[in-house]
C-alpha atoms as a PDB file:
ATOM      1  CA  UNK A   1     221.860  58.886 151.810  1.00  0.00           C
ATOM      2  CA  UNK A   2     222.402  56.605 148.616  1.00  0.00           C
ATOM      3  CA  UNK A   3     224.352  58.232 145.371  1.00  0.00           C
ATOM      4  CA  UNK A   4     222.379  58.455 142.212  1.00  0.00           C
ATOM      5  CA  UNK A   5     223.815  55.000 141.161  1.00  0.00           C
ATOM      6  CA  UNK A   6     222.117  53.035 144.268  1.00  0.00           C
ATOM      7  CA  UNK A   7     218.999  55.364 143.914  1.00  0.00           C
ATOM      8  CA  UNK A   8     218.971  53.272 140.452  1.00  0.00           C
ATOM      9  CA  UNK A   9     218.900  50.244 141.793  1.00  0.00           C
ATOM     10  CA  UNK A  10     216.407  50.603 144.236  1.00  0.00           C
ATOM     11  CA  UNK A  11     213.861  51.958 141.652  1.00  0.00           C
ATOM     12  CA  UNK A  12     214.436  48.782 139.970  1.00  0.00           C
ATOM     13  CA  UNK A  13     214.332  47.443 142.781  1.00  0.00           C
ATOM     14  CA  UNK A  14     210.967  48.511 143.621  1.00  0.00           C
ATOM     15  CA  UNK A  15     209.997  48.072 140.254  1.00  0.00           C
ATOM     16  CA  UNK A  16     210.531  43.842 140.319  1.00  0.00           C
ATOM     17  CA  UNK A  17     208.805  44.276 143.981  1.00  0.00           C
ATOM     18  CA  UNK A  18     205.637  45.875 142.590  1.00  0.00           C
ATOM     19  CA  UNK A  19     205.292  43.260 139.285  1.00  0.00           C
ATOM     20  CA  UNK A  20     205.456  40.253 142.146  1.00  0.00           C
ATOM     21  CA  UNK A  21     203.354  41.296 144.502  1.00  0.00           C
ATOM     22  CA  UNK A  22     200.534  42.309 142.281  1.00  0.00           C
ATOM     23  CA  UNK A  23     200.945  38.710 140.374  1.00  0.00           C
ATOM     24  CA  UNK A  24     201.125  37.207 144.070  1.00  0.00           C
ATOM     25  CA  UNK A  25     197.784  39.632 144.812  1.00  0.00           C
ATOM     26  CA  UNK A  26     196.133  37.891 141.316  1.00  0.00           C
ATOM     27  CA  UNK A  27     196.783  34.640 142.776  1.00  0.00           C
ATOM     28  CA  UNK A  28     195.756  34.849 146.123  1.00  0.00           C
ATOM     29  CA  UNK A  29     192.307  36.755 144.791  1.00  0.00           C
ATOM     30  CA  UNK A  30     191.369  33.342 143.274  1.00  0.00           C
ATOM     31  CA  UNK A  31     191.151  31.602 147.126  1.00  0.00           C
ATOM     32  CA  UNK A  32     189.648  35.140 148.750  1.00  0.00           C
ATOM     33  CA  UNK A  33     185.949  34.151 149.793  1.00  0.00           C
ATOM     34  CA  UNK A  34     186.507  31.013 148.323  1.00  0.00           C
ATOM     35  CA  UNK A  35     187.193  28.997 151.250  1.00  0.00           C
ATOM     36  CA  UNK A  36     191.031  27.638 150.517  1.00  0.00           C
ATOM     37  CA  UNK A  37     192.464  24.937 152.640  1.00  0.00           C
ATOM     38  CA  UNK A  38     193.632  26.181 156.276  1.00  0.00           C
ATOM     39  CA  UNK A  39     195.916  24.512 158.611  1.00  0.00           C
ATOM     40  CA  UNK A  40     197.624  25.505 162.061  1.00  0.00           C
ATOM     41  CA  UNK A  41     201.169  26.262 162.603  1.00  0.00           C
ATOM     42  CA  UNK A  42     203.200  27.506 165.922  1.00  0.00           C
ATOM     43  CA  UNK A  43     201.625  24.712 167.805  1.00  0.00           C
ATOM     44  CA  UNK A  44     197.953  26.395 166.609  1.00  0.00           C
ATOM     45  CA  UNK A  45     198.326  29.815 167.082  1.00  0.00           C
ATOM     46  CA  UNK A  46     198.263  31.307 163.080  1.00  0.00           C
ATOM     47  CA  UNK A  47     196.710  30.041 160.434  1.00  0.00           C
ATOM     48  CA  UNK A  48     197.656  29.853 157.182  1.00  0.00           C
ATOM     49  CA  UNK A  49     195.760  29.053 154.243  1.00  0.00           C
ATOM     50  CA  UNK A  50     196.573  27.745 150.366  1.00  0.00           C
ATOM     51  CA  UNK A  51     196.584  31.101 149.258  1.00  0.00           C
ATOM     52  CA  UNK A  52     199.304  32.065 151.455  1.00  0.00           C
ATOM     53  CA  UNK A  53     201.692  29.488 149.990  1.00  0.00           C
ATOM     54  CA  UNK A  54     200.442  29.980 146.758  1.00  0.00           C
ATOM     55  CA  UNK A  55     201.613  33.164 146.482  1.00  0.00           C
ATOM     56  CA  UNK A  56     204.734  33.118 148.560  1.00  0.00           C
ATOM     57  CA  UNK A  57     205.573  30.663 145.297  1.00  0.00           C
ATOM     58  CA  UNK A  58     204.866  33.330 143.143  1.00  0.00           C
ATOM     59  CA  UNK A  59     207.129  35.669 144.906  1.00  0.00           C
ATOM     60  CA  UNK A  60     210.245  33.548 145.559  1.00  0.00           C
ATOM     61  CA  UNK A  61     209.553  32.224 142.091  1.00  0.00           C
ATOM     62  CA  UNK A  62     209.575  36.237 140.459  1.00  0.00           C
ATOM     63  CA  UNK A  63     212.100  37.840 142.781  1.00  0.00           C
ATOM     64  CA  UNK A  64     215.252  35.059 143.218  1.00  0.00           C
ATOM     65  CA  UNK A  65     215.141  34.536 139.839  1.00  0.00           C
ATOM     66  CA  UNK A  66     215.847  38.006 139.064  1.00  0.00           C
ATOM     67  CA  UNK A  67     218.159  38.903 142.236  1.00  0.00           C
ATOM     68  CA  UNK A  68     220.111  35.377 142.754  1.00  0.00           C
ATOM     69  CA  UNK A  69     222.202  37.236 144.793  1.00  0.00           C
ATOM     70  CA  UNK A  70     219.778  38.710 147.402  1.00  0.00           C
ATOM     71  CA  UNK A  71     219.253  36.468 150.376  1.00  0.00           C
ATOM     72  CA  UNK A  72     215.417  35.550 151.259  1.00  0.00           C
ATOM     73  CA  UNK A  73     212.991  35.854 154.590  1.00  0.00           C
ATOM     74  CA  UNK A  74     209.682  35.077 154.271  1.00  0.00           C
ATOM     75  CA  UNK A  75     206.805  34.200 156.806  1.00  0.00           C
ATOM     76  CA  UNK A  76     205.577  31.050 154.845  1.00  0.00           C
ATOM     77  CA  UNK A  77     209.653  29.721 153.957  1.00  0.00           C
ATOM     78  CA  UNK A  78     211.450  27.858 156.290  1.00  0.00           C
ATOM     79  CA  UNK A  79     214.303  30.658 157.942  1.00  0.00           C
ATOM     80  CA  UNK A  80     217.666  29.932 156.439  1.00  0.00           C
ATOM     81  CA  UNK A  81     220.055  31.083 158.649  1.00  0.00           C
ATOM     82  CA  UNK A  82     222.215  31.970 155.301  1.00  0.00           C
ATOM     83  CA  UNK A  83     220.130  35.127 154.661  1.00  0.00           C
ATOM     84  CA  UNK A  84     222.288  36.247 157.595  1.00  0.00           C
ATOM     85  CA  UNK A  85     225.559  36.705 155.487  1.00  0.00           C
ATOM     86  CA  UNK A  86     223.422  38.516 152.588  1.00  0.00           C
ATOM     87  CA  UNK A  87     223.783  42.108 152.755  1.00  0.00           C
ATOM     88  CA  UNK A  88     220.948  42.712 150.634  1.00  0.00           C
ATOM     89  CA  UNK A  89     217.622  40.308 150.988  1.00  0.00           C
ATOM     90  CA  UNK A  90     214.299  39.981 150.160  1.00  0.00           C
ATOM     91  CA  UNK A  91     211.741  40.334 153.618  1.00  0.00           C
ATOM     92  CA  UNK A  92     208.116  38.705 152.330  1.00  0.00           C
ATOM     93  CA  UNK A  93     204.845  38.496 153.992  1.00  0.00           C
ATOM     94  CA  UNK A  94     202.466  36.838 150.996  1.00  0.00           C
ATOM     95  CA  UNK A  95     199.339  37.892 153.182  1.00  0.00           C
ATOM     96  CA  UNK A  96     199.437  39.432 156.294  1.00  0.00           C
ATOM     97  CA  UNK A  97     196.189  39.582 157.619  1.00  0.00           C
ATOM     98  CA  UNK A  98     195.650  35.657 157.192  1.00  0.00           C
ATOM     99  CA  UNK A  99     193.084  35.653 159.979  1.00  0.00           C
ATOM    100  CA  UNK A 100     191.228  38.182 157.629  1.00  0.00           C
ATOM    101  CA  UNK A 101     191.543  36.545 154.601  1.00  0.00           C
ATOM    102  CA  UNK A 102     189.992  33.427 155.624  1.00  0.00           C
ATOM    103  CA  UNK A 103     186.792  35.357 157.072  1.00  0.00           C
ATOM    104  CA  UNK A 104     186.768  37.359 153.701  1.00  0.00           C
ATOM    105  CA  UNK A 105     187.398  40.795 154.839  1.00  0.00           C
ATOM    106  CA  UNK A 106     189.080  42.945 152.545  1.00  0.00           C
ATOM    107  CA  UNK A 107     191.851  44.362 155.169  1.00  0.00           C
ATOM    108  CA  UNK A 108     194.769  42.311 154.094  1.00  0.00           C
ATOM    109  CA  UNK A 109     197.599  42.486 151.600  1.00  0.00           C
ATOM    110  CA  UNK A 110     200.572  41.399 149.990  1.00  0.00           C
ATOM    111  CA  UNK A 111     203.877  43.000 151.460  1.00  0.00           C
ATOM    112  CA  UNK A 112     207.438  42.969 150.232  1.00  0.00           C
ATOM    113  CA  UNK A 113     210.440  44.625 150.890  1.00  0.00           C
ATOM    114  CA  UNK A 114     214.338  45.010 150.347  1.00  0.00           C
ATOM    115  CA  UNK A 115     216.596  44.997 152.947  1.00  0.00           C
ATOM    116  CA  UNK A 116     219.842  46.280 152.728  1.00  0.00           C
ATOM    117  CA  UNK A 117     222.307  46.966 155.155  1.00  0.00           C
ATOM    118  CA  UNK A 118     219.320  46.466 157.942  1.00  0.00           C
ATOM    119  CA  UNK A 119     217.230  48.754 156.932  1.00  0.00           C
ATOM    120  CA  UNK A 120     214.615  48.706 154.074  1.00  0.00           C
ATOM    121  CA  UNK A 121     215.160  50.535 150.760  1.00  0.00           C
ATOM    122  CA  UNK A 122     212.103  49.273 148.692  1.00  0.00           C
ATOM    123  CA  UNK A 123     208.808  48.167 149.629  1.00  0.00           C
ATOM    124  CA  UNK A 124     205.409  47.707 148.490  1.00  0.00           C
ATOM    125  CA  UNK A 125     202.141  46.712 150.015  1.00  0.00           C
ATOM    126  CA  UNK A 126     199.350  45.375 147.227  1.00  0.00           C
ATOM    127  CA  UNK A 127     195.896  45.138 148.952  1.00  0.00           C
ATOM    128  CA  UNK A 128     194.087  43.457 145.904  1.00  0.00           C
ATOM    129  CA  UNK A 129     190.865  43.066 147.635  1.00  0.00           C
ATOM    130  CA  UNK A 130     190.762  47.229 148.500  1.00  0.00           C
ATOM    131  CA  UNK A 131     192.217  48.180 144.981  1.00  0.00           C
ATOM    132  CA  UNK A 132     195.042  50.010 146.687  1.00  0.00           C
ATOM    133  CA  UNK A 133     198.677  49.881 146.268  1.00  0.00           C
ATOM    134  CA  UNK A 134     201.274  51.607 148.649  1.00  0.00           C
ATOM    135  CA  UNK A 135     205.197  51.849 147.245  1.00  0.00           C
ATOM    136  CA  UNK A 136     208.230  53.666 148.066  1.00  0.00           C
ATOM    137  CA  UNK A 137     212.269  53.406 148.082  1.00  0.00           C
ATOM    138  CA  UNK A 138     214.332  55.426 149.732  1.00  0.00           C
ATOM    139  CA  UNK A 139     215.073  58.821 148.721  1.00  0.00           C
ATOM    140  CA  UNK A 140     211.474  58.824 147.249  1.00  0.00           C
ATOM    141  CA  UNK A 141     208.180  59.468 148.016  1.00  0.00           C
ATOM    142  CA  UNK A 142     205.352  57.069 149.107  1.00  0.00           C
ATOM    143  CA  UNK A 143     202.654  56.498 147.224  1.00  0.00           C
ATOM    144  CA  UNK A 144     199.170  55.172 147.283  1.00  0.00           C
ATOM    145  CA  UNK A 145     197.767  54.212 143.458  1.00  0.00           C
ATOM    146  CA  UNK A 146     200.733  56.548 141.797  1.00  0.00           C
ATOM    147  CA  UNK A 147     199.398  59.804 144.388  1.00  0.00           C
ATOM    148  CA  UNK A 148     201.845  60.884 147.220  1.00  0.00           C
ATOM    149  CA  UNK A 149     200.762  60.451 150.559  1.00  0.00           C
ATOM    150  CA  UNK A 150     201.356  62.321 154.169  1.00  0.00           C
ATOM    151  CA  UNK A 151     201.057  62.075 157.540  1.00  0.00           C
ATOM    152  CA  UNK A 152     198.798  63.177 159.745  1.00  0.00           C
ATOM    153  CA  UNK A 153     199.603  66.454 162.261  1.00  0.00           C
ATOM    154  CA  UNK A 154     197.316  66.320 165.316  1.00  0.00           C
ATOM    155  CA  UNK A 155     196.550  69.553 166.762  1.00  0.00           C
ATOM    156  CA  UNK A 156     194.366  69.026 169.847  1.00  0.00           C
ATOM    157  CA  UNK A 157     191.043  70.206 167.453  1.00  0.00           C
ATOM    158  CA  UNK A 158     189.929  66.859 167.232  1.00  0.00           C
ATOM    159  CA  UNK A 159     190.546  63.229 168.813  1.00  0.00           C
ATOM    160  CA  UNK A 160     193.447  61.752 168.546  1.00  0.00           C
ATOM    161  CA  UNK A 161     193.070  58.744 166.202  1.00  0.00           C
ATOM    162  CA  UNK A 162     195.224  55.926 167.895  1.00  0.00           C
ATOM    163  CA  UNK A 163     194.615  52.110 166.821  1.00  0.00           C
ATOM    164  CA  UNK A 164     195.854  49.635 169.726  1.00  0.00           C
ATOM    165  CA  UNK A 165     194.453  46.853 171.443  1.00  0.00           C
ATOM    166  CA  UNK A 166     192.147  48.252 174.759  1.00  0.00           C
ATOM    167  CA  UNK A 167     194.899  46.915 176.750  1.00  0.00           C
ATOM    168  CA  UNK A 168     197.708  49.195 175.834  1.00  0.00           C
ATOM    169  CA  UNK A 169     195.959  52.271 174.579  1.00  0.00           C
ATOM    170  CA  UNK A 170     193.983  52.510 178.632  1.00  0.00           C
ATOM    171  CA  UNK A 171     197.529  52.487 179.709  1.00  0.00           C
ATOM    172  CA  UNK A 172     198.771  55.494 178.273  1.00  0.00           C
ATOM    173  CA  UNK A 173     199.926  58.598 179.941  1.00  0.00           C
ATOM    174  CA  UNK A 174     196.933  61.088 178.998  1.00  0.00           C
ATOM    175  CA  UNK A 175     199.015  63.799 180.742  1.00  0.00           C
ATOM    176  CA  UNK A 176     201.978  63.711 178.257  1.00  0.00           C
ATOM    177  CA  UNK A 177     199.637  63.461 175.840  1.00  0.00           C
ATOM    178  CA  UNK A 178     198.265  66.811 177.332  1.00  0.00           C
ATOM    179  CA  UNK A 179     196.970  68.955 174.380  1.00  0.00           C
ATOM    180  CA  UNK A 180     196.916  66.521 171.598  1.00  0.00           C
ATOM    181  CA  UNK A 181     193.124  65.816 172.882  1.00  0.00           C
ATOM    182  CA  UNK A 182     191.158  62.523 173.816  1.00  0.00           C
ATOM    183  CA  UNK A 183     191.819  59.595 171.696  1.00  0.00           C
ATOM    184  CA  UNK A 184     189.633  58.285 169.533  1.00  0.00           C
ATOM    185  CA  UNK A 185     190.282  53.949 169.475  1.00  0.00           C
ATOM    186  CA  UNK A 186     190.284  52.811 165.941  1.00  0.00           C
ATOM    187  CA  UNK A 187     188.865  49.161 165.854  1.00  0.00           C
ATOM    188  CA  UNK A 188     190.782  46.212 164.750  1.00  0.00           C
ATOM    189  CA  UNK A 189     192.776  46.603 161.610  1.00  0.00           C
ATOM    190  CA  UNK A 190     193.663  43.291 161.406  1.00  0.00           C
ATOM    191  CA  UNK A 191     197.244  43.354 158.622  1.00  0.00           C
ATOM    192  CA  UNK A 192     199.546  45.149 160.912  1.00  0.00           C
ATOM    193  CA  UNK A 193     201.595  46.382 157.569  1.00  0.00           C
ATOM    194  CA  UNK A 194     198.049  47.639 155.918  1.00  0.00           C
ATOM    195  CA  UNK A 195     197.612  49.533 159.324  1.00  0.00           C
ATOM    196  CA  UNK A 196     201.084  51.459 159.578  1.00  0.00           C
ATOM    197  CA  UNK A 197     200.371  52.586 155.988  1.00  0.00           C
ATOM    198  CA  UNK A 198     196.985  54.236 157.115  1.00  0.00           C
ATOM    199  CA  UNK A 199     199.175  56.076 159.536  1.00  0.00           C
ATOM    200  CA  UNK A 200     201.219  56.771 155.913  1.00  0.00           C
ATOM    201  CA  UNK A 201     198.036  58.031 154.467  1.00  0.00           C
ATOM    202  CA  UNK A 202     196.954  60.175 157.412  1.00  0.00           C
ATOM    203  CA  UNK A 203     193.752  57.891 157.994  1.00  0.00           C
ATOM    204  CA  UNK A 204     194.762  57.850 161.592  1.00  0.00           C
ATOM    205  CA  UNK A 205     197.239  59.489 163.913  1.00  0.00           C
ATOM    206  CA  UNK A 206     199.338  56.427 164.938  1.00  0.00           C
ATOM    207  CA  UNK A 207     199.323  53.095 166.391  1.00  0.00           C
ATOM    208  CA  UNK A 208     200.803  50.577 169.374  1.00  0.00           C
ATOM    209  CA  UNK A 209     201.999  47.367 168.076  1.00  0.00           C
ATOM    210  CA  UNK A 210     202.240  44.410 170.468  1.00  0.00           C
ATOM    211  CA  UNK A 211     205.279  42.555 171.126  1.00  0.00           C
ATOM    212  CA  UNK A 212     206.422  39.869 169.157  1.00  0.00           C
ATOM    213  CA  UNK A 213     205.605  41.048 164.856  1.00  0.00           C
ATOM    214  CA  UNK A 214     207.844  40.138 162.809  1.00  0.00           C
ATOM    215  CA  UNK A 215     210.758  41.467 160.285  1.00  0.00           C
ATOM    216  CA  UNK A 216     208.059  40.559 157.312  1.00  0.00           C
ATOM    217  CA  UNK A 217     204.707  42.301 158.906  1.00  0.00           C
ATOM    218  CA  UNK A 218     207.056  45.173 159.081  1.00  0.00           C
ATOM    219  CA  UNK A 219     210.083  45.999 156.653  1.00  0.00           C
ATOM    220  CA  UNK A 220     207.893  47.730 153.661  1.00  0.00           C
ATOM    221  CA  UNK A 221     205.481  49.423 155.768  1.00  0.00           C
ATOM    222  CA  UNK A 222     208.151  50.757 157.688  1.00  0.00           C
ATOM    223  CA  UNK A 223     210.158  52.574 154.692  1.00  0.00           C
ATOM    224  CA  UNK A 224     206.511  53.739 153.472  1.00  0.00           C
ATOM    225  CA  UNK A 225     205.839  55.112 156.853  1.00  0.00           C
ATOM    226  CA  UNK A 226     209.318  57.374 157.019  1.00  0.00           C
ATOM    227  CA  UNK A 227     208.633  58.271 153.366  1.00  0.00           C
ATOM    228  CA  UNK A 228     205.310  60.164 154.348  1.00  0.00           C
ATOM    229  CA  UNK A 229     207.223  61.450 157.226  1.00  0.00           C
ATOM    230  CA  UNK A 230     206.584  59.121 160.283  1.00  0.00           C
ATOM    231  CA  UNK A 231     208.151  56.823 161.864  1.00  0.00           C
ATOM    232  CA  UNK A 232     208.117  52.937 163.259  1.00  0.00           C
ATOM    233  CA  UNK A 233     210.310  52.854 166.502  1.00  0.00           C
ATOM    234  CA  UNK A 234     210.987  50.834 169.841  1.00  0.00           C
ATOM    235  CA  UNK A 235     210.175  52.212 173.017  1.00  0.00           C
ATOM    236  CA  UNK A 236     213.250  53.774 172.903  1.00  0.00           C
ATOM    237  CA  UNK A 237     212.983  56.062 170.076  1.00  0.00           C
ATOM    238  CA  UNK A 238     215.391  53.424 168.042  1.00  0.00           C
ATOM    239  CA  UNK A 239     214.795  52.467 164.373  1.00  0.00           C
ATOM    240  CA  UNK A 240     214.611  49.087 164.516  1.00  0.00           C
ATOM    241  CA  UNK A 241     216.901  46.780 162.215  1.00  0.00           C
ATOM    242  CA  UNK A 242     216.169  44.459 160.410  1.00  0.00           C
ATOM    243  CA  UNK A 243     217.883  40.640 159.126  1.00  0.00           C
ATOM    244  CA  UNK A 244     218.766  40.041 162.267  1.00  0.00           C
ATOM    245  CA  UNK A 245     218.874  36.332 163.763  1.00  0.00           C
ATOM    246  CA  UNK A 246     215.671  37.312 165.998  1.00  0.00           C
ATOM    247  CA  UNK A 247     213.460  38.442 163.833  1.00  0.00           C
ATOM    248  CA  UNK A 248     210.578  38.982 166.123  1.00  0.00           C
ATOM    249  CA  UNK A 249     210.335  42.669 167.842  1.00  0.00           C
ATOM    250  CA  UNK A 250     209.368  44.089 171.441  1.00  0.00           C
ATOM    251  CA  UNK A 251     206.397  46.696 171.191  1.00  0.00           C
ATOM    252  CA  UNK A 252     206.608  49.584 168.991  1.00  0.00           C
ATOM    253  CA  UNK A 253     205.193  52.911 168.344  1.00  0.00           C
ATOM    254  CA  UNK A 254     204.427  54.732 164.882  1.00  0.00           C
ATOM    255  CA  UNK A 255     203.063  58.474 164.499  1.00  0.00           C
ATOM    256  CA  UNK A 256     203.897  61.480 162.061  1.00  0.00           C
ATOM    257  CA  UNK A 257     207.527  62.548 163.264  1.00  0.00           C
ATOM    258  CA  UNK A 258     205.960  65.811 165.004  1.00  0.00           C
ATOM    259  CA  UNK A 259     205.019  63.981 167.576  1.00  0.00           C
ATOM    260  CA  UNK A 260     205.846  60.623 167.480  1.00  0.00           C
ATOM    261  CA  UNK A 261     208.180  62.029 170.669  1.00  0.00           C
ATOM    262  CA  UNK A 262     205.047  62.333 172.996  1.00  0.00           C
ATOM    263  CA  UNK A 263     203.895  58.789 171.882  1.00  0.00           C
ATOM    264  CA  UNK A 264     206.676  57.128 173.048  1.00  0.00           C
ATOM    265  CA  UNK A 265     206.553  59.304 176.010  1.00  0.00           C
ATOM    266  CA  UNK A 266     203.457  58.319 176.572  1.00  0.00           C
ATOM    267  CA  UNK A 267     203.902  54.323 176.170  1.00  0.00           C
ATOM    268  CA  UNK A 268     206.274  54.002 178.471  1.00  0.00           C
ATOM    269  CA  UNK A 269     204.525  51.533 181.003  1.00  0.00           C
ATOM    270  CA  UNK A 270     203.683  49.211 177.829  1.00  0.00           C
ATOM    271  CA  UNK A 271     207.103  47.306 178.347  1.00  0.00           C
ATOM    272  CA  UNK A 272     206.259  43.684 177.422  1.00  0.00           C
ATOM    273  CA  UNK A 273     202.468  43.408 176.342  1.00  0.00           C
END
């Protein structure tokens, strides 16, 4: 656990996080339903639009200049493998939930996080188009608009609320499971860091993510997750770490801690979808 001293810094920390993100939120509110520019990248498999790069800017712009020092991973930079000697960086996603943006749904947001050591100590998630705005450092609480938030405790007196793709949540074991109850499918939430803070919030129970996200979909969701007392975790049960050179991950599981246990129980024939 941090000393008072490094609780300090990541409440500034957070602080500088929360005053770029909502300027980066601003910006990229002037392309939502305004049909920005869009062009292909991974030979065509994600989009990404003028807003995105407009307000990584922003961000690299508002959080390098104050923390020279910290190294820098974002989806929309090129990866410098020098963020690798940094032991404190900067892990950006401008918008995740691109694919949303560009249709004009309101399920995407601005996510940013500090990494130190591996592991995230500040993070914030500004979702400009929903008026919400999730924050936490560790040793603190997580928050939603200023309020703390919780995780759910399923109890078997109602469905289990799981989001997942059809694919993984059919291949579950029900019987470990047992008396949590029948699960309930949440549909498509399509910003993989907005959805691990519902499961912050207690809007649903947990979720499967799919092989291959990323360090930036994940690093502030994940500290705003374990700050409302859940957890993000391989199939394993391991935290994952992040600032590694792969920054891509295998399929995950997040839940409230109480049972988070029986999830991964549960998952374990999703190996590699």
């Amino acid at each position: 656990m941090p000393d008072g001293e490094d609780h300090a810094r990541w409440e500034d920390d957070l602080a500088l996080l929360l005053e770029a993100a909502r300027a980066a939120g601003v910006r990229a509110m002037e392309y939502f339903c305004n049909k920005p520019d869009v062009w292909w990248k991974n030979e065509g498999r994600s989009p990404v639009s003028a807003a995105d790069i407009a307000a990584n800017d922003i961000l690299k712009s508002a959080l390098l200049s104050a923390r020279s020092d910290y190294g820098w991973l974002s989806e929309e930079t090129d990866d410098d493998p020098e963020r690798l000697s940094r032991e404190t960086l900067f892990v950006v996603d401008p918008i995740d939930g691109t694919r949303a943006f560009i249709a004009g749904k309101d399920q995407w947001c601005v996510s940013a996080a500090v990494v130190h050591r591996g592991r995230p100590v500040a993070g914030v998630l500004v979702a400009p188009a929903l008026n919400e705005v999730f924050a936490s450092r560790i040793g603190g609480p997580s928050l939603r608009n200023g309020l703390p938030v919780r995780v759910s405790e399923p109890n078997g007196e109602r469905p289990l609320r799981l989001a997942g793709g059809e694919d993984m949540v059919s291949r579950l074991d029900r019987g470990v499971l047992g008396a949590l109850g029948t699960i309930q499918r949440i549909a498509h939430v399509p910003s993989l860091a907005y959805r691990l803070a519902m499961v912050a919030d207690g809007r649903i129970d947990g979720t499967l993510v799919k092989v291959n996200s990323h360090d930036w979909d994940l690093a502030a969701a994940d500290l705003i997750l374990a700050n409302a007392g859940g957890g993000l975790v391989t199939l394993d049960g391991a935290a994952l770490t992040y600032n590694r050179p792969e920054v891509r991950h295998d399929v995950l599981c997040a839940a409230g801690n109480a049972w988070l246990g029986r999830l991964i129980s549960a998952s374990c024939d999703l190996a590699g979808h």
